[in-house]
N, C-alpha and C. Protein backbone atom coordinates (compact mmCIF):
# COMPACT_ATOMS: atom_id res chain seq x y z
N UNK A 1 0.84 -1.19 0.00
CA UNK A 1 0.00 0.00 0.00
C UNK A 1 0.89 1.24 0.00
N UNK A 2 0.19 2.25 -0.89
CA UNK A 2 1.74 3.05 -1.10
C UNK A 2 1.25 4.32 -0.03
N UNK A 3 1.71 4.97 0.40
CA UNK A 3 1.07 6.02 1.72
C UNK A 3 0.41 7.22 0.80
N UNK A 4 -0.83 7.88 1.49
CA UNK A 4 -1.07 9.19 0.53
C UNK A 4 -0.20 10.46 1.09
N UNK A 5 -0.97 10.95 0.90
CA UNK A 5 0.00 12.47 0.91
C UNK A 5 0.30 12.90 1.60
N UNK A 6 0.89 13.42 2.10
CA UNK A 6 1.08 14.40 3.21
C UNK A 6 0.86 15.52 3.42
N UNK A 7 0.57 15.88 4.70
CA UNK A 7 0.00 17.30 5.15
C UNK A 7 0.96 18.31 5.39
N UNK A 8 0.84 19.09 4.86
CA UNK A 8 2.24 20.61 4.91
C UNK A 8 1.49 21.66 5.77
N UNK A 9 1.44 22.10 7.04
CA UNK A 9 1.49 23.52 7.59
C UNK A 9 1.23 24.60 6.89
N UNK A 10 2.42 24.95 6.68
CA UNK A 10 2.95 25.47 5.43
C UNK A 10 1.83 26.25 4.50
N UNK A 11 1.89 27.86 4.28
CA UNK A 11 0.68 28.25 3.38
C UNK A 11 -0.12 28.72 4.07
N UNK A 12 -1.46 29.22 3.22
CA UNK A 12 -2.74 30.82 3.63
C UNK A 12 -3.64 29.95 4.17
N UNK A 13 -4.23 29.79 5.00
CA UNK A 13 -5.45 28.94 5.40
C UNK A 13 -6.65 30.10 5.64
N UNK A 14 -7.98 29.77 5.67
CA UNK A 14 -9.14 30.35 5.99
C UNK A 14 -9.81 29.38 6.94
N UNK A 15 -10.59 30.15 8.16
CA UNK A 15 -11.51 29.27 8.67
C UNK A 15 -12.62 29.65 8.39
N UNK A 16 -14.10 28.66 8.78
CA UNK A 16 -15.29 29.23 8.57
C UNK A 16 -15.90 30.34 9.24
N UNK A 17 -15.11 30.99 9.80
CA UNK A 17 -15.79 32.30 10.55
C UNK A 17 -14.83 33.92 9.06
N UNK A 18 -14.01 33.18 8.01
CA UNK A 18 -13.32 34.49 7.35
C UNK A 18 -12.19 34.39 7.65
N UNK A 19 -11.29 34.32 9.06
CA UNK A 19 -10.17 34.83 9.24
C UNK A 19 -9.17 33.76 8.59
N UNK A 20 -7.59 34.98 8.30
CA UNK A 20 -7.08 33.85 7.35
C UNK A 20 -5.74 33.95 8.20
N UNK A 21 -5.19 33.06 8.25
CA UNK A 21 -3.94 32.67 8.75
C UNK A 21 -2.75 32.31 8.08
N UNK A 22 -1.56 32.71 7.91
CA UNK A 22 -0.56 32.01 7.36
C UNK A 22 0.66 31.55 8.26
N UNK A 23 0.65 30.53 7.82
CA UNK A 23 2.40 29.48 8.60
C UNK A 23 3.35 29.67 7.59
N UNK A 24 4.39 30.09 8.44
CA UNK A 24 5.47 30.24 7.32
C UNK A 24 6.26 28.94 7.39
N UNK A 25 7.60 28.57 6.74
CA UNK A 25 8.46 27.82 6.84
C UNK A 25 9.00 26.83 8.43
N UNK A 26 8.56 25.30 8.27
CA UNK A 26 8.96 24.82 9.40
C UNK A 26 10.43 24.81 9.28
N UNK A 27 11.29 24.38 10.54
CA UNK A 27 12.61 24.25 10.61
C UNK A 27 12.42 22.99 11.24
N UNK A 28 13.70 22.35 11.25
CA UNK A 28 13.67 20.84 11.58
C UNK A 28 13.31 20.57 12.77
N UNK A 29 13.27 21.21 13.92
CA UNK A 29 12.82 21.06 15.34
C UNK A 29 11.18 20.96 15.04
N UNK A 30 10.74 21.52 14.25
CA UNK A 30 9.22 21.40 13.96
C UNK A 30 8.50 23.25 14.50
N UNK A 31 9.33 23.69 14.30
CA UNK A 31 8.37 25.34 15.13
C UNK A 31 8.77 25.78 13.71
N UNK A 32 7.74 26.51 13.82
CA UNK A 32 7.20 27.49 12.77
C UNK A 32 6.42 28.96 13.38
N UNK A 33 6.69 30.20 12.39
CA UNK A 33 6.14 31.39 12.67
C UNK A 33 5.22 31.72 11.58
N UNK A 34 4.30 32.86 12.00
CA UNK A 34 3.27 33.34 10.80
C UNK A 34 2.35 34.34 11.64
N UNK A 35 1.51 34.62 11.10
CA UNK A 35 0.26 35.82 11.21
C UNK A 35 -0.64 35.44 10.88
N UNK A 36 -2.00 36.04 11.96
CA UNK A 36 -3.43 35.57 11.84
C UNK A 36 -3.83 36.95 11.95
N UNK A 37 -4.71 36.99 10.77
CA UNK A 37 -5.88 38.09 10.93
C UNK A 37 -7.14 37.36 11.45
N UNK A 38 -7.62 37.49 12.53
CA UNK A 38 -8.94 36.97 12.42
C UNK A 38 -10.07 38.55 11.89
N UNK A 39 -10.85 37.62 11.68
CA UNK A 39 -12.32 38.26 11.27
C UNK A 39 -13.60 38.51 12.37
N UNK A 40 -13.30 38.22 13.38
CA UNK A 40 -13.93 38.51 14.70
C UNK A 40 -13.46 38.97 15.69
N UNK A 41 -13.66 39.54 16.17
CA UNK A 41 -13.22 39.62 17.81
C UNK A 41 -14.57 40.53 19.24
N UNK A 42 -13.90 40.47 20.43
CA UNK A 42 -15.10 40.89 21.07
C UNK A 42 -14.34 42.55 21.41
N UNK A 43 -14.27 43.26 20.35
CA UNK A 43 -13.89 44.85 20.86
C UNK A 43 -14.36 45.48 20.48
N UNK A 44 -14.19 46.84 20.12
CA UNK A 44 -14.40 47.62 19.56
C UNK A 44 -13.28 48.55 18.73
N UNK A 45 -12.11 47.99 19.40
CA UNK A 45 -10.73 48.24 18.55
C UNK A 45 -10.32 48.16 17.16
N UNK A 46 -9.50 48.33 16.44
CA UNK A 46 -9.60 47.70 15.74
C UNK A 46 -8.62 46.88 15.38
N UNK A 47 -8.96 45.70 14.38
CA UNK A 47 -8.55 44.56 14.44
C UNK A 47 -7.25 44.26 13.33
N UNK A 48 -5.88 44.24 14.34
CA UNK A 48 -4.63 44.02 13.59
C UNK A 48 -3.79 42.41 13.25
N UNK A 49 -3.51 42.39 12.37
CA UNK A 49 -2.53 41.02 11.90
C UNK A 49 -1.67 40.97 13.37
N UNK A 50 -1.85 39.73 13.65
CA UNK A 50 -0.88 39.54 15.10
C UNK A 50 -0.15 38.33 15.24
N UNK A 51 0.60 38.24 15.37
CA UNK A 51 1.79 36.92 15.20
C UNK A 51 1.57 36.13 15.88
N UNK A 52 2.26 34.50 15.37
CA UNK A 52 1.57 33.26 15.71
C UNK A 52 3.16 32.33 15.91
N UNK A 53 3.15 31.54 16.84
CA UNK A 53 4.06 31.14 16.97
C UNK A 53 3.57 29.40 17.74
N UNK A 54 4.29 28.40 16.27
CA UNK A 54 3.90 27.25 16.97
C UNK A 54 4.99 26.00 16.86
N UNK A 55 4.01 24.57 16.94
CA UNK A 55 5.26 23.62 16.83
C UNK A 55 4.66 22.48 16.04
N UNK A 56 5.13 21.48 15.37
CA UNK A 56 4.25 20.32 14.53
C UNK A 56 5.40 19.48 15.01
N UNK A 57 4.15 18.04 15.31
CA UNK A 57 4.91 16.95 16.32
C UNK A 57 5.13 16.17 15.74
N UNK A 58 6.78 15.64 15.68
CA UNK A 58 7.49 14.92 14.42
C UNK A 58 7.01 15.23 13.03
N UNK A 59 7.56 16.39 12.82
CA UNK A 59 7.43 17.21 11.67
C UNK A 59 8.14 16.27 10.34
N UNK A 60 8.83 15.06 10.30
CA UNK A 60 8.89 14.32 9.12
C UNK A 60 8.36 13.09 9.03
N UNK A 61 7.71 12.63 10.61
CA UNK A 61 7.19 11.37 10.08
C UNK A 61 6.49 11.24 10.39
N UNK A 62 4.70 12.24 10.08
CA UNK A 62 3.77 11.81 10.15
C UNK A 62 2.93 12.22 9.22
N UNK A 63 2.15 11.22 8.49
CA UNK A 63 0.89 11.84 7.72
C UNK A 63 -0.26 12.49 8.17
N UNK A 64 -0.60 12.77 9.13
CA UNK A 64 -1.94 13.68 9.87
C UNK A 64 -1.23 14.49 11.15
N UNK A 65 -0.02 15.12 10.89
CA UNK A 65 0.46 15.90 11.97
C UNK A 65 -0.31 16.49 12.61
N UNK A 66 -0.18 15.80 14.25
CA UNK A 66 -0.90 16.99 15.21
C UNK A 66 0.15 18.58 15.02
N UNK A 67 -0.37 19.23 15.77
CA UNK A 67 0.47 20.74 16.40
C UNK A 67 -0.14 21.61 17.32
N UNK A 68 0.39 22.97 17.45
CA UNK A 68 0.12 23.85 18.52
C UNK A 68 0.62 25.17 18.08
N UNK A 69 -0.31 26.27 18.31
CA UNK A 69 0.35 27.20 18.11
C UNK A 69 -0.39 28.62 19.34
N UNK A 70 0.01 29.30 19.21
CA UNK A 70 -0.38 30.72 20.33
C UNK A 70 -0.07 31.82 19.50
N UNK A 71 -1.42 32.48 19.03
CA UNK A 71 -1.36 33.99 18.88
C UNK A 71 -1.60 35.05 19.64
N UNK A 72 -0.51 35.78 19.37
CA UNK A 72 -0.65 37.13 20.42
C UNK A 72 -1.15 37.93 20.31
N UNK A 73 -2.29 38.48 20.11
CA UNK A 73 -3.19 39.83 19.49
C UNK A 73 -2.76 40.92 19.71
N UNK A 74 -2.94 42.01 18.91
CA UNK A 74 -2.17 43.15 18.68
C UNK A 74 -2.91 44.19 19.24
N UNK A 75 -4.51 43.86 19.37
CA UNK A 75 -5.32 44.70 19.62
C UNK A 75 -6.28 44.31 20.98
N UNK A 76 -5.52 43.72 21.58
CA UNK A 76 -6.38 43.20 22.76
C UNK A 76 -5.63 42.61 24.06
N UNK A 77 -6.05 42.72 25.24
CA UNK A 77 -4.98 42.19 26.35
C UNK A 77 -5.59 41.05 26.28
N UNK A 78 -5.66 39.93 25.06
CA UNK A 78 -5.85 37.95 25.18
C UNK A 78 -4.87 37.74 24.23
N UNK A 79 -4.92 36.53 24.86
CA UNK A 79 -3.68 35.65 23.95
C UNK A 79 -4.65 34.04 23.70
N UNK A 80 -4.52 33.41 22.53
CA UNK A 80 -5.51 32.26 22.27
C UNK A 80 -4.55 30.93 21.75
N UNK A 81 -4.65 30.02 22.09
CA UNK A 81 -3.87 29.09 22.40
C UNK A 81 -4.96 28.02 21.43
N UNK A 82 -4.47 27.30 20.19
CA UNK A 82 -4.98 26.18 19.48
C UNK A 82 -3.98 25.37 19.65
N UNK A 83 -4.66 24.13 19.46
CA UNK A 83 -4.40 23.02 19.42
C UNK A 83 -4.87 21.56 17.94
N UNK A 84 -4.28 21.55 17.18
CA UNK A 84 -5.18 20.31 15.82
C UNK A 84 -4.11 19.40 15.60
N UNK A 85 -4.84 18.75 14.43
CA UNK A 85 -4.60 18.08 13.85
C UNK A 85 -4.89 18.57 12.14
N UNK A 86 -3.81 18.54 10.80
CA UNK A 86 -3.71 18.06 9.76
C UNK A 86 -3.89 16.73 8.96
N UNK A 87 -5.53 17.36 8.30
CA UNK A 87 -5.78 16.00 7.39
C UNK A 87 -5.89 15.85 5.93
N UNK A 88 -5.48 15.30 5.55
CA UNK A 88 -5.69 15.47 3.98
C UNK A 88 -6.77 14.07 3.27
N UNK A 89 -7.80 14.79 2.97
CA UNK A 89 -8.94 13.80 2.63
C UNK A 89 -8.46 13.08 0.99
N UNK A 90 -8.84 12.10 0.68
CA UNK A 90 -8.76 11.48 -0.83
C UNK A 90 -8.73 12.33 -2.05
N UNK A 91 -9.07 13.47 -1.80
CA UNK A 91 -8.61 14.20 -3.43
C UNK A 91 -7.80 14.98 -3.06
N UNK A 92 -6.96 15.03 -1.87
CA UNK A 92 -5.38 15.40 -1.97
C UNK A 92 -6.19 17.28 -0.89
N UNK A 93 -6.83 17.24 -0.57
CA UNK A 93 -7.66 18.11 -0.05
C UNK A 93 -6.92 18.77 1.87
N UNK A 94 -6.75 19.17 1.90
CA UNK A 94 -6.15 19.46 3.31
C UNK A 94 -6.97 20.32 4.31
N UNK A 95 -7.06 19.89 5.42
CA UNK A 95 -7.85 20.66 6.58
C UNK A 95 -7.45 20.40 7.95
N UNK A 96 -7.17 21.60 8.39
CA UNK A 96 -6.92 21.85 10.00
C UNK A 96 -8.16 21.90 11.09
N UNK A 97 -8.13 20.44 11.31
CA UNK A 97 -8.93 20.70 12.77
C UNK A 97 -8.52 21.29 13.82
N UNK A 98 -9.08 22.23 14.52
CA UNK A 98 -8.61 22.90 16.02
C UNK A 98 -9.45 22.76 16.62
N UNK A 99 -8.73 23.17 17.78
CA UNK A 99 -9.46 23.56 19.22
C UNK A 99 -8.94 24.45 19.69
N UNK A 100 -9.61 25.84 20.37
CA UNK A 100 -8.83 27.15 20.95
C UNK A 100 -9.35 27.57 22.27
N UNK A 101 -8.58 28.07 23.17
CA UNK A 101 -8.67 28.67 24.44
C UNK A 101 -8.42 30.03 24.06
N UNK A 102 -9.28 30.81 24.28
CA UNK A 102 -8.88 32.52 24.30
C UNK A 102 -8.91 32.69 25.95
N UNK A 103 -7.77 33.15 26.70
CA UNK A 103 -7.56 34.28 27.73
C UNK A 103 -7.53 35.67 27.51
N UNK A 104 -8.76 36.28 28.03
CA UNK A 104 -8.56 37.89 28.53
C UNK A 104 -8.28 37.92 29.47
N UNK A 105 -7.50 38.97 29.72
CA UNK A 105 -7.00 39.87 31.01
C UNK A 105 -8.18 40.33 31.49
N UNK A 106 -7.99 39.70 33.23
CA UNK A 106 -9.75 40.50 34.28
C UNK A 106 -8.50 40.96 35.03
N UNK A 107 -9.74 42.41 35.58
CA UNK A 107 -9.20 43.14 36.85
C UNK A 107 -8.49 42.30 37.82
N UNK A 108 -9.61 41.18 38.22
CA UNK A 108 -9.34 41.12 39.66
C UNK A 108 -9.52 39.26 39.74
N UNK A 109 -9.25 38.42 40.67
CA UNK A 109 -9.43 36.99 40.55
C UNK A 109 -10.52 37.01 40.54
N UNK A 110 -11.69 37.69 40.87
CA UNK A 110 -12.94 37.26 40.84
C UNK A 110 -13.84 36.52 40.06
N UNK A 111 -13.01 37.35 39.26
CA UNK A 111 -13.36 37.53 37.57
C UNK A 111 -12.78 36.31 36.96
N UNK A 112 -12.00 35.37 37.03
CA UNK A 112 -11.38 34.70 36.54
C UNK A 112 -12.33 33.74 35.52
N UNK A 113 -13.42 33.44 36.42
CA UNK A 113 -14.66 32.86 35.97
C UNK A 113 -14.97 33.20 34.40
N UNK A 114 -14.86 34.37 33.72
CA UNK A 114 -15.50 34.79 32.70
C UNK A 114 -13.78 35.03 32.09
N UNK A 115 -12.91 35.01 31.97
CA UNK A 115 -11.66 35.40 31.39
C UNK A 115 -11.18 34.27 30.66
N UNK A 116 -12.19 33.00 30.25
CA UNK A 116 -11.55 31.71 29.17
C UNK A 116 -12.35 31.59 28.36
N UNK A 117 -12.41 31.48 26.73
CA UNK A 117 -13.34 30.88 26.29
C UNK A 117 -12.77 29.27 25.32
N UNK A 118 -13.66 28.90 24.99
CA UNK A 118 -13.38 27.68 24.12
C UNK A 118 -13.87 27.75 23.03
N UNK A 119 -13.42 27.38 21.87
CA UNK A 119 -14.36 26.85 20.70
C UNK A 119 -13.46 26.16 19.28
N UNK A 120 -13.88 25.51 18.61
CA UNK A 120 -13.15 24.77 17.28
C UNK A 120 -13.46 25.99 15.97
N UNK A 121 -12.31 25.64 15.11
CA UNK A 121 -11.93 25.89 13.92
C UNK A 121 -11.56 24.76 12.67
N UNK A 122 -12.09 25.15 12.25
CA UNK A 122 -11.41 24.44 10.84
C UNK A 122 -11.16 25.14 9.52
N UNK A 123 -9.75 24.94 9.46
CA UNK A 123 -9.15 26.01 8.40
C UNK A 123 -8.85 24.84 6.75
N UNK A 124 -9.39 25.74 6.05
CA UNK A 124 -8.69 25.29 4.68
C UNK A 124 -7.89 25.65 4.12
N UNK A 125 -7.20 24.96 3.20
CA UNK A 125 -5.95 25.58 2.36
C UNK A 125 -6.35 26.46 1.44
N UNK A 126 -5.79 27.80 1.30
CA UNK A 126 -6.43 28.96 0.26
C UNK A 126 -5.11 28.63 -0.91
N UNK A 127 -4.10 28.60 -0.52
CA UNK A 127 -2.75 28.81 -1.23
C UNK A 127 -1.60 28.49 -0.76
């Protein structure tokens, strides 16, 4: 059985909410840098390209690489922390499943309660 394809990082992704993301070049340790614009947020600021910094686990020998990455927002005191997996379906098709934690900054511990959120992404390959 000959193996299919493999999944590359690497490149413009979109998720279904608009925002587009790019990973630049892995290095052999498996970390990679890039920029996410998202297309949402909860401000009223406005909304800047903010750098992304992650890692892909055994970056040469796997066909559905998990990874991790953390963007730092440019326009907001949160930082959002994903977590996926890379799949590439039968017509050579590629998609990033996630999962994300957004932290805002609260005043006070009280608050801590309302300062996490959760939710999934799935990004496609644009280019």
């Amino acid at each position: 059985m000959t193996p299919g394809p493999q999944c590359d990082l690497q490149g413009l992704w979109r998720n279904e909410l608009g925002s587009n993301m790019t990973i630049l070049a892995m290095n052999t340790a498996g970390t990679f840098s890039g920029s996410y614009h998202t297309a949402v947020a909860a401000t009223k600021k406005q909304i800047l390209v903010s750098p992304l910094q992650g890692v892909q686990q055994h970056p040469s020998a796997k066909r559905h690489p998990t990874f991790s990455f953390i963007v730092q927002w440019q326009f907001s005191d949160s930082t959002t922390a994903f977590v996926g997996q890379c799949f590439v379906d039968h017509h050579g098709k590629e998609t990033l499943e996630t999962m994300w934690l957004l932290r805002e900054e609260v005043l006070s511990h009280k608050d801590t309660w309302k300062a996490t959120r959760v939710g999934t992404s799935t990004f496609t390959r644009i280019k």
